[in-house]
PDB file of N, CA and C in Angstrom:
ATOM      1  N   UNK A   1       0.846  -1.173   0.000  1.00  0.00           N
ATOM      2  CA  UNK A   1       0.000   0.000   0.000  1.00  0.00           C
ATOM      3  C   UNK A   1       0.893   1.238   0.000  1.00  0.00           C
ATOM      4  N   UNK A   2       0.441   2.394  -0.434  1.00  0.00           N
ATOM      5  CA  UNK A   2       1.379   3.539  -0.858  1.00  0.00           C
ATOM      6  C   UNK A   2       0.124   4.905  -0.497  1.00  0.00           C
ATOM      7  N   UNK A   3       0.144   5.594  -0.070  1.00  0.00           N
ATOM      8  CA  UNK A   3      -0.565   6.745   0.910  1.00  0.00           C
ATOM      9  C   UNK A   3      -0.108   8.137   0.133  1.00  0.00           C
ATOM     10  N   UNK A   4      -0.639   8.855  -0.058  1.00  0.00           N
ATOM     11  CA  UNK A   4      -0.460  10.037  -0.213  1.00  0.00           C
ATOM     12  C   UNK A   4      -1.355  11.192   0.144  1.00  0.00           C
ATOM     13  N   UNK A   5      -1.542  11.998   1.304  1.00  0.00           N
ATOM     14  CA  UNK A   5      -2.241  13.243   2.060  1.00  0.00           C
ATOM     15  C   UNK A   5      -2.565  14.501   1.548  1.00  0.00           C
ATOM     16  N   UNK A   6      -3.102  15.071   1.454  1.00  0.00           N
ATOM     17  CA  UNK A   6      -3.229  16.483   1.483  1.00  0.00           C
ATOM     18  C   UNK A   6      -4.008  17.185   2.014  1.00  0.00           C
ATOM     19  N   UNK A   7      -3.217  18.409   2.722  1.00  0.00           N
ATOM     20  CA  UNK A   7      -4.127  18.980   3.636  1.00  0.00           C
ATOM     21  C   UNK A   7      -4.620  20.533   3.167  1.00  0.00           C
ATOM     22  N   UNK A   8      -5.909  20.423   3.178  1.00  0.00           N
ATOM     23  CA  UNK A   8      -6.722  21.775   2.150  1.00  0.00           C
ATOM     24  C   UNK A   8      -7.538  22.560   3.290  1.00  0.00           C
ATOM     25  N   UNK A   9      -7.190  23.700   2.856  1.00  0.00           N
ATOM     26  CA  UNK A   9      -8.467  24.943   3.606  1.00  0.00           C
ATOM     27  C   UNK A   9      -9.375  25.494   2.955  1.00  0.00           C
ATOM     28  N   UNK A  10     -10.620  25.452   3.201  1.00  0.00           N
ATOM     29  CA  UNK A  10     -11.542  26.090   2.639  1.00  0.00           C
ATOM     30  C   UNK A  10     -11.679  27.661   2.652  1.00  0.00           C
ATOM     31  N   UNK A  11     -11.851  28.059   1.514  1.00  0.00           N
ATOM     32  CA  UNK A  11     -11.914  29.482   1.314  1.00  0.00           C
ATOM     33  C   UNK A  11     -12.562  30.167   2.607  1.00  0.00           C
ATOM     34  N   UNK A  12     -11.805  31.510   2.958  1.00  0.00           N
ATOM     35  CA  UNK A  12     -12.601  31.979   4.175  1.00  0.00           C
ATOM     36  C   UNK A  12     -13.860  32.844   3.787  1.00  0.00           C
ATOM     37  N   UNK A  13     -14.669  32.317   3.252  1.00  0.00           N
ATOM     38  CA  UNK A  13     -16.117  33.118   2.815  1.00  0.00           C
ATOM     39  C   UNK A  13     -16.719  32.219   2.717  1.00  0.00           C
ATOM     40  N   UNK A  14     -16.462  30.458   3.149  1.00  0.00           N
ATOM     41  CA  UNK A  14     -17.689  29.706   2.873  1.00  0.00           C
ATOM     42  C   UNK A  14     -17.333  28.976   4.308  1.00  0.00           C
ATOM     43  N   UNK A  15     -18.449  28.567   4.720  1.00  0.00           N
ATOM     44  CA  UNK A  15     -18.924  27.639   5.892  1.00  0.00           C
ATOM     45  C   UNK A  15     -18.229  26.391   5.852  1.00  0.00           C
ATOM     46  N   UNK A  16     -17.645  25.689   6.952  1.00  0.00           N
ATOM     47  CA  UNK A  16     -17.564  24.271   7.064  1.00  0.00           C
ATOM     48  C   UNK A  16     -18.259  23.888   6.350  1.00  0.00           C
ATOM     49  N   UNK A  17     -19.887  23.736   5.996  1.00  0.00           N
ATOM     50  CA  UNK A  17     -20.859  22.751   6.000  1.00  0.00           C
ATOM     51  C   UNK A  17     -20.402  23.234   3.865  1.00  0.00           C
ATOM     52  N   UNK A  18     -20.458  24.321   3.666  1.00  0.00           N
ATOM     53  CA  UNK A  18     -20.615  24.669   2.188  1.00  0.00           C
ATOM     54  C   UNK A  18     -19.385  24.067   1.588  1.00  0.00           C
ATOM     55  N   UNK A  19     -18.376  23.884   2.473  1.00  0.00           N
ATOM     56  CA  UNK A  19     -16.618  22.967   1.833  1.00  0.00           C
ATOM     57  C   UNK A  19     -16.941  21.927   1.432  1.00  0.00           C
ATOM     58  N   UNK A  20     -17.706  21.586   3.012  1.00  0.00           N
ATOM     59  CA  UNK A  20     -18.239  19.969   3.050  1.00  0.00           C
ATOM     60  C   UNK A  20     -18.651  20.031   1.533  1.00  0.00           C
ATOM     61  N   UNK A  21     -19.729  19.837   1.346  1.00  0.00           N
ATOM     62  CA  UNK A  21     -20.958  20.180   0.676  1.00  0.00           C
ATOM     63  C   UNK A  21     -20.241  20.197  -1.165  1.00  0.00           C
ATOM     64  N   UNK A  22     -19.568  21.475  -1.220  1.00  0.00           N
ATOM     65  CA  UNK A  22     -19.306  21.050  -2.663  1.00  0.00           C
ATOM     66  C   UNK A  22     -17.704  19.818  -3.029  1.00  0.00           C
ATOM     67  N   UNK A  23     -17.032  20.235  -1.388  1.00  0.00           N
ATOM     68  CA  UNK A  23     -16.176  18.776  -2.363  1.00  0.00           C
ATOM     69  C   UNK A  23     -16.872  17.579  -2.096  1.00  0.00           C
ATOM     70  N   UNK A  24     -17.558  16.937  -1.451  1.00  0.00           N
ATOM     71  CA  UNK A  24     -18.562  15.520  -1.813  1.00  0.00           C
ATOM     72  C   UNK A  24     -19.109  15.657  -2.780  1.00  0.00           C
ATOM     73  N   UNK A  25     -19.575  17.127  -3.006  1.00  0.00           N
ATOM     74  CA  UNK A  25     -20.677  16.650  -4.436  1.00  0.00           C
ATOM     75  C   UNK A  25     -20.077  17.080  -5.423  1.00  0.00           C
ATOM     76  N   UNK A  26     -19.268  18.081  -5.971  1.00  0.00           N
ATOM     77  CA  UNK A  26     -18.710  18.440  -6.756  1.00  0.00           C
ATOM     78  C   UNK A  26     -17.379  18.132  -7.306  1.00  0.00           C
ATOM     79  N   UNK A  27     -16.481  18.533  -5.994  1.00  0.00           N
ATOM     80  CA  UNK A  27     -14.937  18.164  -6.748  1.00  0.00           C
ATOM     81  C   UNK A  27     -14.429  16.678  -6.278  1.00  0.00           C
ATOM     82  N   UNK A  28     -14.453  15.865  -5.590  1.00  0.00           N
ATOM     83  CA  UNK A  28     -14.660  14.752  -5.536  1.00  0.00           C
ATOM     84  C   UNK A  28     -15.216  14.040  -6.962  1.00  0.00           C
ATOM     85  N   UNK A  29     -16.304  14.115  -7.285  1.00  0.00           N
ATOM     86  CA  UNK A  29     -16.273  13.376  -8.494  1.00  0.00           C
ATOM     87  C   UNK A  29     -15.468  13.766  -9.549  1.00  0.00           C
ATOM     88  N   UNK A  30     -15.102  15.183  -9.191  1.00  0.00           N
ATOM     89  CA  UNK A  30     -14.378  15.409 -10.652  1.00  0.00           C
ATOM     90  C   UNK A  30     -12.751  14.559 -10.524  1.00  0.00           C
ATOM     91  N   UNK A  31     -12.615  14.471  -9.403  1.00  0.00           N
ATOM     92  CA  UNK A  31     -11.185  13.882  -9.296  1.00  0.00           C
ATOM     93  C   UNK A  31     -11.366  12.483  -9.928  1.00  0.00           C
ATOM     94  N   UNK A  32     -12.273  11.638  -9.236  1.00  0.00           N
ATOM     95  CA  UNK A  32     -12.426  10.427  -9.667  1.00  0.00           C
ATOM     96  C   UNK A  32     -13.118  10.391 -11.212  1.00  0.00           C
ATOM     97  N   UNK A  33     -13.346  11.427 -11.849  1.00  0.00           N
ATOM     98  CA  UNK A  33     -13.055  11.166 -13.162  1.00  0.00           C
ATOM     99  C   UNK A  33     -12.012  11.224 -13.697  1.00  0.00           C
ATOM    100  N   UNK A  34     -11.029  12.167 -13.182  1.00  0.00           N
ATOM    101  CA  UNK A  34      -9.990  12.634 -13.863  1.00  0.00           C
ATOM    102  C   UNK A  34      -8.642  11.934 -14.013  1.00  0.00           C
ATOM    103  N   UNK A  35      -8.730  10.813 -12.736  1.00  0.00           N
ATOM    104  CA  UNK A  35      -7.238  10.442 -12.430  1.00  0.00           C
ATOM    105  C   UNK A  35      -7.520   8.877 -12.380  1.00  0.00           C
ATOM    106  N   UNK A  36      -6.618   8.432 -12.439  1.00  0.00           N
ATOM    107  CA  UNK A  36      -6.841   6.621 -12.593  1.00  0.00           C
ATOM    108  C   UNK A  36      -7.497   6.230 -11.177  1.00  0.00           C
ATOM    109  N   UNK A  37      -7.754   5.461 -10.902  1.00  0.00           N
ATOM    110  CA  UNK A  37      -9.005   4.706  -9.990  1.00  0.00           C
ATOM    111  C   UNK A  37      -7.362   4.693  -8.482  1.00  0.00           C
ATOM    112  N   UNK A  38      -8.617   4.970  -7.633  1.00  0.00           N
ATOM    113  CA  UNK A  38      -7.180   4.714  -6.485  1.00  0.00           C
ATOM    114  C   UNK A  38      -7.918   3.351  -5.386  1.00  0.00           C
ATOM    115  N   UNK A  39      -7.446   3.105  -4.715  1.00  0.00           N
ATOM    116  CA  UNK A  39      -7.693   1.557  -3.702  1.00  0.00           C
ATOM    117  C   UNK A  39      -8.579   2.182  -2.993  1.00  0.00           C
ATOM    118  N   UNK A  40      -8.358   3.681  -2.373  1.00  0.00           N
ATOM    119  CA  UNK A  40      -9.534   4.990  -1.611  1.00  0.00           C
ATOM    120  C   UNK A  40      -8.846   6.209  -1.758  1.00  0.00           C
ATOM    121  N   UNK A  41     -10.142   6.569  -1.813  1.00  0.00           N
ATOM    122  CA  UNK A  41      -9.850   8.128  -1.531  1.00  0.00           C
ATOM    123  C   UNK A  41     -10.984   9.181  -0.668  1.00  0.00           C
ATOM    124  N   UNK A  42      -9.978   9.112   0.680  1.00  0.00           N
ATOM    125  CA  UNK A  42     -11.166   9.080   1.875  1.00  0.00           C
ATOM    126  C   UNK A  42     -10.953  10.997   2.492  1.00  0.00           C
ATOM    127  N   UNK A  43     -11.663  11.230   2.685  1.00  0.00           N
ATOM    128  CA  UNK A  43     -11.403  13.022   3.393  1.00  0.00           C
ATOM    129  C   UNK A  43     -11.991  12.968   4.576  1.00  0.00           C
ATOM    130  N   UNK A  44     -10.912  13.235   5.442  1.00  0.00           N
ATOM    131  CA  UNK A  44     -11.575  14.061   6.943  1.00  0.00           C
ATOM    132  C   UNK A  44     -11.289  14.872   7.254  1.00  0.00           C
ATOM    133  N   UNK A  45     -13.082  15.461   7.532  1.00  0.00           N
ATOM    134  CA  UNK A  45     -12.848  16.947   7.666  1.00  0.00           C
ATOM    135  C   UNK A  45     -12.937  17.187   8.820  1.00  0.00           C
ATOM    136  N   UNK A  46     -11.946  18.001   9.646  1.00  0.00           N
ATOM    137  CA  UNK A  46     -11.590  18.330  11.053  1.00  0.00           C
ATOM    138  C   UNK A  46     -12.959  18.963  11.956  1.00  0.00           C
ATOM    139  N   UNK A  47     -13.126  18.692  12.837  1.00  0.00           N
ATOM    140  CA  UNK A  47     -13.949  19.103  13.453  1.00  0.00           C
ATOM    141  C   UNK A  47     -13.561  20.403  14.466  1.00  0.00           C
ATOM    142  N   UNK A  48     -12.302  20.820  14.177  1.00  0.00           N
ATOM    143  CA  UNK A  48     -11.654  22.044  15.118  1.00  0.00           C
ATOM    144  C   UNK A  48     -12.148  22.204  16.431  1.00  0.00           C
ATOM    145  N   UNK A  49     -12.519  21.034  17.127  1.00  0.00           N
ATOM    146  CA  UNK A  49     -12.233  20.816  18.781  1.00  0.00           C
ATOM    147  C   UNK A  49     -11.213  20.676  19.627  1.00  0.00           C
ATOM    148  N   UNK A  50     -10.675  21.962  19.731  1.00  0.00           N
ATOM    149  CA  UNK A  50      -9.611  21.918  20.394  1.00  0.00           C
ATOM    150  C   UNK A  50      -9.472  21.098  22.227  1.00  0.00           C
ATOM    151  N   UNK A  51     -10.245  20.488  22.272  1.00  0.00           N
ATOM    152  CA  UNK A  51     -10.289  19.817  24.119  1.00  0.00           C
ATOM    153  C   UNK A  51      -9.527  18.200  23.143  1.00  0.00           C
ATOM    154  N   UNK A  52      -9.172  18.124  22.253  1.00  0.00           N
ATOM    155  CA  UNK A  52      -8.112  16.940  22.232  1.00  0.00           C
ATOM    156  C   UNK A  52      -6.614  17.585  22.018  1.00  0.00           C
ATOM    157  N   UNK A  53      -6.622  18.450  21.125  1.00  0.00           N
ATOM    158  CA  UNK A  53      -5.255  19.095  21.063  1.00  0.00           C
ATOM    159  C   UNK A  53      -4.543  19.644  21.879  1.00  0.00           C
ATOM    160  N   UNK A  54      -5.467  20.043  23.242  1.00  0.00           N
ATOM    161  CA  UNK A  54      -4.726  20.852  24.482  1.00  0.00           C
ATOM    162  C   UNK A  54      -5.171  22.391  24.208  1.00  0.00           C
ATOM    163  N   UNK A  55      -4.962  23.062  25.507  1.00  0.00           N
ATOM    164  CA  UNK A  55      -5.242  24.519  25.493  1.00  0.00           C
ATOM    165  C   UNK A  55      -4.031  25.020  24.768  1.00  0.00           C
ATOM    166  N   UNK A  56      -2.829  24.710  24.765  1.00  0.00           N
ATOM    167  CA  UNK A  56      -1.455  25.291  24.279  1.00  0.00           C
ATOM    168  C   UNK A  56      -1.331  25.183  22.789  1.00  0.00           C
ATOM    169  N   UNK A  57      -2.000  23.808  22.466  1.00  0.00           N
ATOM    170  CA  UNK A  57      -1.969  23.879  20.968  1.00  0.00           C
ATOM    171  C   UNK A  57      -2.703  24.669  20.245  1.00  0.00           C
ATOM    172  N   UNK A  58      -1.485  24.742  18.757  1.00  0.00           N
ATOM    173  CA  UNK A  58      -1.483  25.878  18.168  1.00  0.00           C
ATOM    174  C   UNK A  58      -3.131  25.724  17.138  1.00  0.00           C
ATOM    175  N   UNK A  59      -3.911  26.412  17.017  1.00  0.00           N
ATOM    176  CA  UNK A  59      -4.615  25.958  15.946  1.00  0.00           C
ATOM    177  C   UNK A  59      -4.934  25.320  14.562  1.00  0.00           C
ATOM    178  N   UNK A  60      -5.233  23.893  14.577  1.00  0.00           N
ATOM    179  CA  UNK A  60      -5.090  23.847  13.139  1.00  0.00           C
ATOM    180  C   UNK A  60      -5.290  24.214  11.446  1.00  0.00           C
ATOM    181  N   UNK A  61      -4.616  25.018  11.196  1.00  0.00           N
ATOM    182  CA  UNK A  61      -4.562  25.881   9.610  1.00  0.00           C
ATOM    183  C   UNK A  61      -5.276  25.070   8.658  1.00  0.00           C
ATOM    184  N   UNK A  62      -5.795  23.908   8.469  1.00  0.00           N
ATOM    185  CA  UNK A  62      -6.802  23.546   7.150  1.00  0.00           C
ATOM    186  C   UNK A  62      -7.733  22.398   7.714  1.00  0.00           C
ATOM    187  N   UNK A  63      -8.533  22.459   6.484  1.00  0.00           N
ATOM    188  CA  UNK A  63      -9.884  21.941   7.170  1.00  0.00           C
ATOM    189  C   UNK A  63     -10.580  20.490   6.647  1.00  0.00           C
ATOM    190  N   UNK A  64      -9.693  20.175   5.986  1.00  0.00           N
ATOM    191  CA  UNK A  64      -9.483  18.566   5.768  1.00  0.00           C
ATOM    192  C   UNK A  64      -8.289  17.455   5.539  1.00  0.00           C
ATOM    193  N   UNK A  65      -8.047  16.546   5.550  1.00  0.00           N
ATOM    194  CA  UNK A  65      -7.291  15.283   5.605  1.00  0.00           C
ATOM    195  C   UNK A  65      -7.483  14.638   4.696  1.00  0.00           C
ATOM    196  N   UNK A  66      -7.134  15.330   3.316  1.00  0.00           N
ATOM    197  CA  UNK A  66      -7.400  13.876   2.333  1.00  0.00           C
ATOM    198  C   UNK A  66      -6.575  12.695   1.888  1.00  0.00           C
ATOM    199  N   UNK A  67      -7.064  11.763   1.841  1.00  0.00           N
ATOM    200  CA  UNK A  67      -6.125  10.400   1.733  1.00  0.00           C
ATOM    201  C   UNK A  67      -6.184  10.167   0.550  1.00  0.00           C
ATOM    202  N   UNK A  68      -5.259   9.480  -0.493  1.00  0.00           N
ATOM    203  CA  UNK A  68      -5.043   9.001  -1.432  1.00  0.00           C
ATOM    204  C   UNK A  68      -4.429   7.341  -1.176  1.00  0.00           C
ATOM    205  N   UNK A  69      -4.959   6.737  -1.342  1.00  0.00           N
ATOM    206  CA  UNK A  69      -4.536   5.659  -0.817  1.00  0.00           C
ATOM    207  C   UNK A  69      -4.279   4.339  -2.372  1.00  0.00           C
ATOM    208  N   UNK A  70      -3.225   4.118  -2.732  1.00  0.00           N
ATOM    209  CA  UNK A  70      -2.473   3.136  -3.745  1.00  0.00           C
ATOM    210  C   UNK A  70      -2.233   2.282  -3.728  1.00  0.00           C
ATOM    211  N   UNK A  71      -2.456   1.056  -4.693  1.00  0.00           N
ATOM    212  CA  UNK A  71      -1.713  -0.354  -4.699  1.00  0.00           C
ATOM    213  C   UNK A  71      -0.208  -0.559  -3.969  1.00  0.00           C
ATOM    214  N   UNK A  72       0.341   1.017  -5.140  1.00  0.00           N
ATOM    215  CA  UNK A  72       1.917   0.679  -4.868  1.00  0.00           C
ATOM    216  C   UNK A  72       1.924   1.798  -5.626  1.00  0.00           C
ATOM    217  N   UNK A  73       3.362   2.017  -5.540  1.00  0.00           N
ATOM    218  CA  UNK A  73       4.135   3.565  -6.123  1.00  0.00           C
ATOM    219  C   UNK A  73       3.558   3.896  -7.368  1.00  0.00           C
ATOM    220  N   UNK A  74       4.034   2.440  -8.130  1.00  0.00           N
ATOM    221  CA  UNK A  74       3.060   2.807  -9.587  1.00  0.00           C
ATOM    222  C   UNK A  74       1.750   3.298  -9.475  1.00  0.00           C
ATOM    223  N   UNK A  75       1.045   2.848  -9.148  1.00  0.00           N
ATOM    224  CA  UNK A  75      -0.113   3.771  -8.682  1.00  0.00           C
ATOM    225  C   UNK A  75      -0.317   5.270  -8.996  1.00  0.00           C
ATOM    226  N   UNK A  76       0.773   5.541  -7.792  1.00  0.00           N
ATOM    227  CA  UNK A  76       0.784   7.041  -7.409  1.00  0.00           C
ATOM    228  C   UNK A  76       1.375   7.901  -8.349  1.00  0.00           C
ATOM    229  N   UNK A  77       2.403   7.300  -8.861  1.00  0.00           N
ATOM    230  CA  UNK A  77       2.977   7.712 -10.379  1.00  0.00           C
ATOM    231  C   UNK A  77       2.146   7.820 -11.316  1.00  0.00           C
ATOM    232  N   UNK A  78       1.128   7.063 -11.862  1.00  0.00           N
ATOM    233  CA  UNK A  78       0.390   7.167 -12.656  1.00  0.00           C
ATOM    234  C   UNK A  78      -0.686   8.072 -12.291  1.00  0.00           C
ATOM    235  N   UNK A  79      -1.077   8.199 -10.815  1.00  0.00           N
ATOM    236  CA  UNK A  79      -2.121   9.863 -10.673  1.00  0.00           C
ATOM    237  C   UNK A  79      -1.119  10.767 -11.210  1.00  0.00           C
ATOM    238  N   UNK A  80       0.487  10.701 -10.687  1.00  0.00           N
ATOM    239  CA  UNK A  80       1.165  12.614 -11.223  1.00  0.00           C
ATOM    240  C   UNK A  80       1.042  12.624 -12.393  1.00  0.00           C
ATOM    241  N   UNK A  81       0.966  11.743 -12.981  1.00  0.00           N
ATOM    242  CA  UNK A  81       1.315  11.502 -14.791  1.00  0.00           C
ATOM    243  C   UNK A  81       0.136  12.012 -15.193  1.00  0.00           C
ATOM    244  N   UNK A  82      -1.091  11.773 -14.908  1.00  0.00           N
ATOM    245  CA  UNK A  82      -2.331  12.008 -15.108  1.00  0.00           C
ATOM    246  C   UNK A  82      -2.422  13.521 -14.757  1.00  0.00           C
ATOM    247  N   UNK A  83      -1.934  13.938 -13.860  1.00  0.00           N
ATOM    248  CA  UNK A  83      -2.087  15.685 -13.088  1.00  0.00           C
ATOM    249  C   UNK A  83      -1.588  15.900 -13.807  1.00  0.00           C
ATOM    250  N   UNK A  84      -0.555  15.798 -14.591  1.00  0.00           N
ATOM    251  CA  UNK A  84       0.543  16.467 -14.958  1.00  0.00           C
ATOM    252  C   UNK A  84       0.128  16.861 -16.607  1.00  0.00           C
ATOM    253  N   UNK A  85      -1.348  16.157 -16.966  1.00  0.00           N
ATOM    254  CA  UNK A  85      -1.739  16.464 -18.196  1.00  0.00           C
ATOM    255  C   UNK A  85      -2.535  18.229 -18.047  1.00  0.00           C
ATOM    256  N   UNK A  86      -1.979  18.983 -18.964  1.00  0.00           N
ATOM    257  CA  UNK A  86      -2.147  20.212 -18.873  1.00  0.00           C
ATOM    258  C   UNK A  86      -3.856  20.543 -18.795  1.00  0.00           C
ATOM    259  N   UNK A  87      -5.083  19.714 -19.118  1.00  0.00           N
ATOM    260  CA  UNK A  87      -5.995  19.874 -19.689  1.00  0.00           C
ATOM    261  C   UNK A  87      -6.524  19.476 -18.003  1.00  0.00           C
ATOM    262  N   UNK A  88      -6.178  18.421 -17.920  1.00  0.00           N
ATOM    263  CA  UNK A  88      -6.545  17.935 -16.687  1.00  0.00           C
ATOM    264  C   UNK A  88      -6.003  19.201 -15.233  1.00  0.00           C
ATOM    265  N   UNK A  89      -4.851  19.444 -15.372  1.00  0.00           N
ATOM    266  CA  UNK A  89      -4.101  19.781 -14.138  1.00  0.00           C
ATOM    267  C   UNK A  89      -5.313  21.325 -13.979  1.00  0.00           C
ATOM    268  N   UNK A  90      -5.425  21.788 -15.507  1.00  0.00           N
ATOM    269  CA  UNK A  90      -6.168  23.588 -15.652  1.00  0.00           C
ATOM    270  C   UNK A  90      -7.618  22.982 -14.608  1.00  0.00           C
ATOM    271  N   UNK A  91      -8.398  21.969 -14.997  1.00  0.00           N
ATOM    272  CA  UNK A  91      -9.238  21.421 -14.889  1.00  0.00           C
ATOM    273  C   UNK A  91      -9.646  21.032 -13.228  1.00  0.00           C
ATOM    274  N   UNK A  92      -8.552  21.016 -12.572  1.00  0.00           N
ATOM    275  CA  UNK A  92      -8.627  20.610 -11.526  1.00  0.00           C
ATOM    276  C   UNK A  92      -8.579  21.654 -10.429  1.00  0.00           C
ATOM    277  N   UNK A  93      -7.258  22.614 -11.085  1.00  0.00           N
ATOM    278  CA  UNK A  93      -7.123  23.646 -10.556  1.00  0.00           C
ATOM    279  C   UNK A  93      -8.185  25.010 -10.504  1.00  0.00           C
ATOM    280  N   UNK A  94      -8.803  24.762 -11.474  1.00  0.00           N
ATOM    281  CA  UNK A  94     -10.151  25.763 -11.476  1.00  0.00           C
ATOM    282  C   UNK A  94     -11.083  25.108 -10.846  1.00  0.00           C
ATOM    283  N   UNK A  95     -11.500  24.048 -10.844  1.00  0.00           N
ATOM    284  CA  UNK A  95     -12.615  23.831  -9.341  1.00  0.00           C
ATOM    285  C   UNK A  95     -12.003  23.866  -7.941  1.00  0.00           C
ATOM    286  N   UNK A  96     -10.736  24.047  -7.913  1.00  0.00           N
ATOM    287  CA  UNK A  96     -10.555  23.913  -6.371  1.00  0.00           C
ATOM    288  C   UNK A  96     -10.655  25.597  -6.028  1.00  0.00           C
ATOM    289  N   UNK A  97     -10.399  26.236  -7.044  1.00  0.00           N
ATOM    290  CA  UNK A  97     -10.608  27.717  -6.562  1.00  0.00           C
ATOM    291  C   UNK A  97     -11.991  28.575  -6.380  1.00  0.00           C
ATOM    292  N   UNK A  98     -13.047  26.768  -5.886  1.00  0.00           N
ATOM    293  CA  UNK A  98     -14.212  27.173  -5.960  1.00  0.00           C
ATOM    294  C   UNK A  98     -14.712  26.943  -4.688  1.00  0.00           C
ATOM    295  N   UNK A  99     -13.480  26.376  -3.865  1.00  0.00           N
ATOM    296  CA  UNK A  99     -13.734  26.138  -2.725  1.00  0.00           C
ATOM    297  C   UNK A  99     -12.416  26.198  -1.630  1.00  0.00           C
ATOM    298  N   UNK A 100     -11.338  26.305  -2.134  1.00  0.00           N
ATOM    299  CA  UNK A 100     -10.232  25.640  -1.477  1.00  0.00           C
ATOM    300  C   UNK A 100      -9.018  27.167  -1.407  1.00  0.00           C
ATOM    301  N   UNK A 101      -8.335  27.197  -0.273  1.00  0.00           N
ATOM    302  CA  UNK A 101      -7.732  28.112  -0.871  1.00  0.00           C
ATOM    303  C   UNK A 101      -6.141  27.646  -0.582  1.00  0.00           C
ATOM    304  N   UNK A 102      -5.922  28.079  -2.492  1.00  0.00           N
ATOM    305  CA  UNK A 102      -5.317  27.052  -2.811  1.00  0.00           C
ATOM    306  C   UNK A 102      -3.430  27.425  -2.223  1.00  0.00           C
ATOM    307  N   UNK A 103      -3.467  28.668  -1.905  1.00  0.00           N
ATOM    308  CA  UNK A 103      -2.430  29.332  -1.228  1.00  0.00           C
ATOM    309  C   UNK A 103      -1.827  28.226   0.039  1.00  0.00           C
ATOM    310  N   UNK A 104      -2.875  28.067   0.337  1.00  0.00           N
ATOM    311  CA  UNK A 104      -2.372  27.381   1.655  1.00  0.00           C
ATOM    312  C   UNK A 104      -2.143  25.471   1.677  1.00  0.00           C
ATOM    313  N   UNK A 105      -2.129  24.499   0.278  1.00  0.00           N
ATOM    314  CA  UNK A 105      -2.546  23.531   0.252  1.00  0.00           C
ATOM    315  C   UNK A 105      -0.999  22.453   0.790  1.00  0.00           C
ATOM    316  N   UNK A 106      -1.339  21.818   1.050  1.00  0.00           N
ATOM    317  CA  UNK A 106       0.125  21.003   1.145  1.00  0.00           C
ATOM    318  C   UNK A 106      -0.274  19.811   0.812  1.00  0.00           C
ATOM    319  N   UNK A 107       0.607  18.951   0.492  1.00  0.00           N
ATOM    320  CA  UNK A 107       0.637  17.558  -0.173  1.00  0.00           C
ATOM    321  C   UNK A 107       1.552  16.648   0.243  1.00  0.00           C
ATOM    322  N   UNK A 108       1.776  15.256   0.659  1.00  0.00           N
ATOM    323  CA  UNK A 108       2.773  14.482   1.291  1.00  0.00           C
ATOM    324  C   UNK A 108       2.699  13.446   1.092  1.00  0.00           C
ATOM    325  N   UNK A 109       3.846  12.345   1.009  1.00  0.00           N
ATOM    326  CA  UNK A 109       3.836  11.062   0.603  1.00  0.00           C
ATOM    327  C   UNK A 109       4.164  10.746   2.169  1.00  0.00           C
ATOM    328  N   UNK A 110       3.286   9.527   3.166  1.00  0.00           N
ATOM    329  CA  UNK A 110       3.512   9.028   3.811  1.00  0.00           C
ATOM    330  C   UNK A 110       3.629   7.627   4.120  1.00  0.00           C
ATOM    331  N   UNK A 111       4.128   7.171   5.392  1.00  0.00           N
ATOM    332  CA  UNK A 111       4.434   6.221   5.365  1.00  0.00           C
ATOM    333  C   UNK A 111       3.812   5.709   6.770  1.00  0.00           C
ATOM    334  N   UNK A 112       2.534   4.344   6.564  1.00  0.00           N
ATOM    335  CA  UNK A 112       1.474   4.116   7.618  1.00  0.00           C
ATOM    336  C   UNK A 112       1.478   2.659   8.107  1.00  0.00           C
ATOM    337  N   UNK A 113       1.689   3.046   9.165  1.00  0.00           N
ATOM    338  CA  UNK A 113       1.733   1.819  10.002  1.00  0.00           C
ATOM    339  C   UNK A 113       0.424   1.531  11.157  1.00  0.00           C
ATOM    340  N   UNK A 114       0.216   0.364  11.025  1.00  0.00           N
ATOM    341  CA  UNK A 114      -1.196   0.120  11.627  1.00  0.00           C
ATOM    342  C   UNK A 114      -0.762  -0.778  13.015  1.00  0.00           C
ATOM    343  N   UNK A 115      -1.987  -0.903  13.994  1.00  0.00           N
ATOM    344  CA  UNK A 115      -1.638  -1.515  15.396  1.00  0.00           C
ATOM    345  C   UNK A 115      -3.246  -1.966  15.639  1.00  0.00           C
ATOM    346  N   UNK A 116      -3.047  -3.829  15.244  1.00  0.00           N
ATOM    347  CA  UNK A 116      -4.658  -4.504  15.484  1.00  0.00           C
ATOM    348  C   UNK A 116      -4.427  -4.150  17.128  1.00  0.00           C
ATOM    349  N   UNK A 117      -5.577  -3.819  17.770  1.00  0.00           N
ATOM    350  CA  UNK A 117      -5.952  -3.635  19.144  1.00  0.00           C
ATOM    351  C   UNK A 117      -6.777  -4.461  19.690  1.00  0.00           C
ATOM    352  N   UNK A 118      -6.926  -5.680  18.543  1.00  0.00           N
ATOM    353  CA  UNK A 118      -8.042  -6.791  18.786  1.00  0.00           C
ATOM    354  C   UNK A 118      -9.538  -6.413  19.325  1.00  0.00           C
ATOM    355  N   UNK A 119      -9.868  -5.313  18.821  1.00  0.00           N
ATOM    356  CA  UNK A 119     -10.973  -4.605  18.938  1.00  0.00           C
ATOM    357  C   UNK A 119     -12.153  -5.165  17.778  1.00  0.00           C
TER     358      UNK A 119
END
């Protein structure tokens, strides 16, 4: 399995619920048209309750967790290859500026390790 994150803020003129709202219904599908099929591709969107982070912690700057989740590298290579098509990349980049602001986005290849709790 091969993981890749990104963490997005919603424009400051629309509501939690309106972020929500158009990436489930809107840019979400456009991704999964646009890019080869992934194993998941899951988003969590923060609930900004700070009584788990502590009073000291700093606030968190974006307002979802999206997962990209891959067979294997090839995989993930074949989404950049796919972004990287000019038609597609314009395409992608103009709906996120319909919700996302895109100033602030970050992106990361990680590496996930799991712990059964026999739960």
């Amino acid at each position: 399995m091969f993981k890749a994150i990104a963490l997005l803020t919603r424009r400051a003129d629309l509501t939690r619920e309106q972020f929500i709202e158009y990436y489930e219904t809107r840019h979400a599908p456009l991704i999964t048209s646009l890019l080869p099929p992934f194993r998941e591709y899951r988003r969590n969107f923060l609930e900004h309750d700070d009584r788990l982070a502590g009073p000291d912690a700093p606030a968190a700057d974006f307002d979802v967790v999206s997962e990209f989740v891959f067979d294997d590298r090839a995989g993930y290579e074949a989404m950049l290859a796919a972004y990287a098509v000019p038609d597609t990349a314009r395409r992608i980049a103009a709906d996120e500026e319909n919700f996302v602001d895109r100033t602030r986005t970050r992106m990361y290849v990680v590496e996930t390790r799991s712990t059964d709790t026999g739960a």
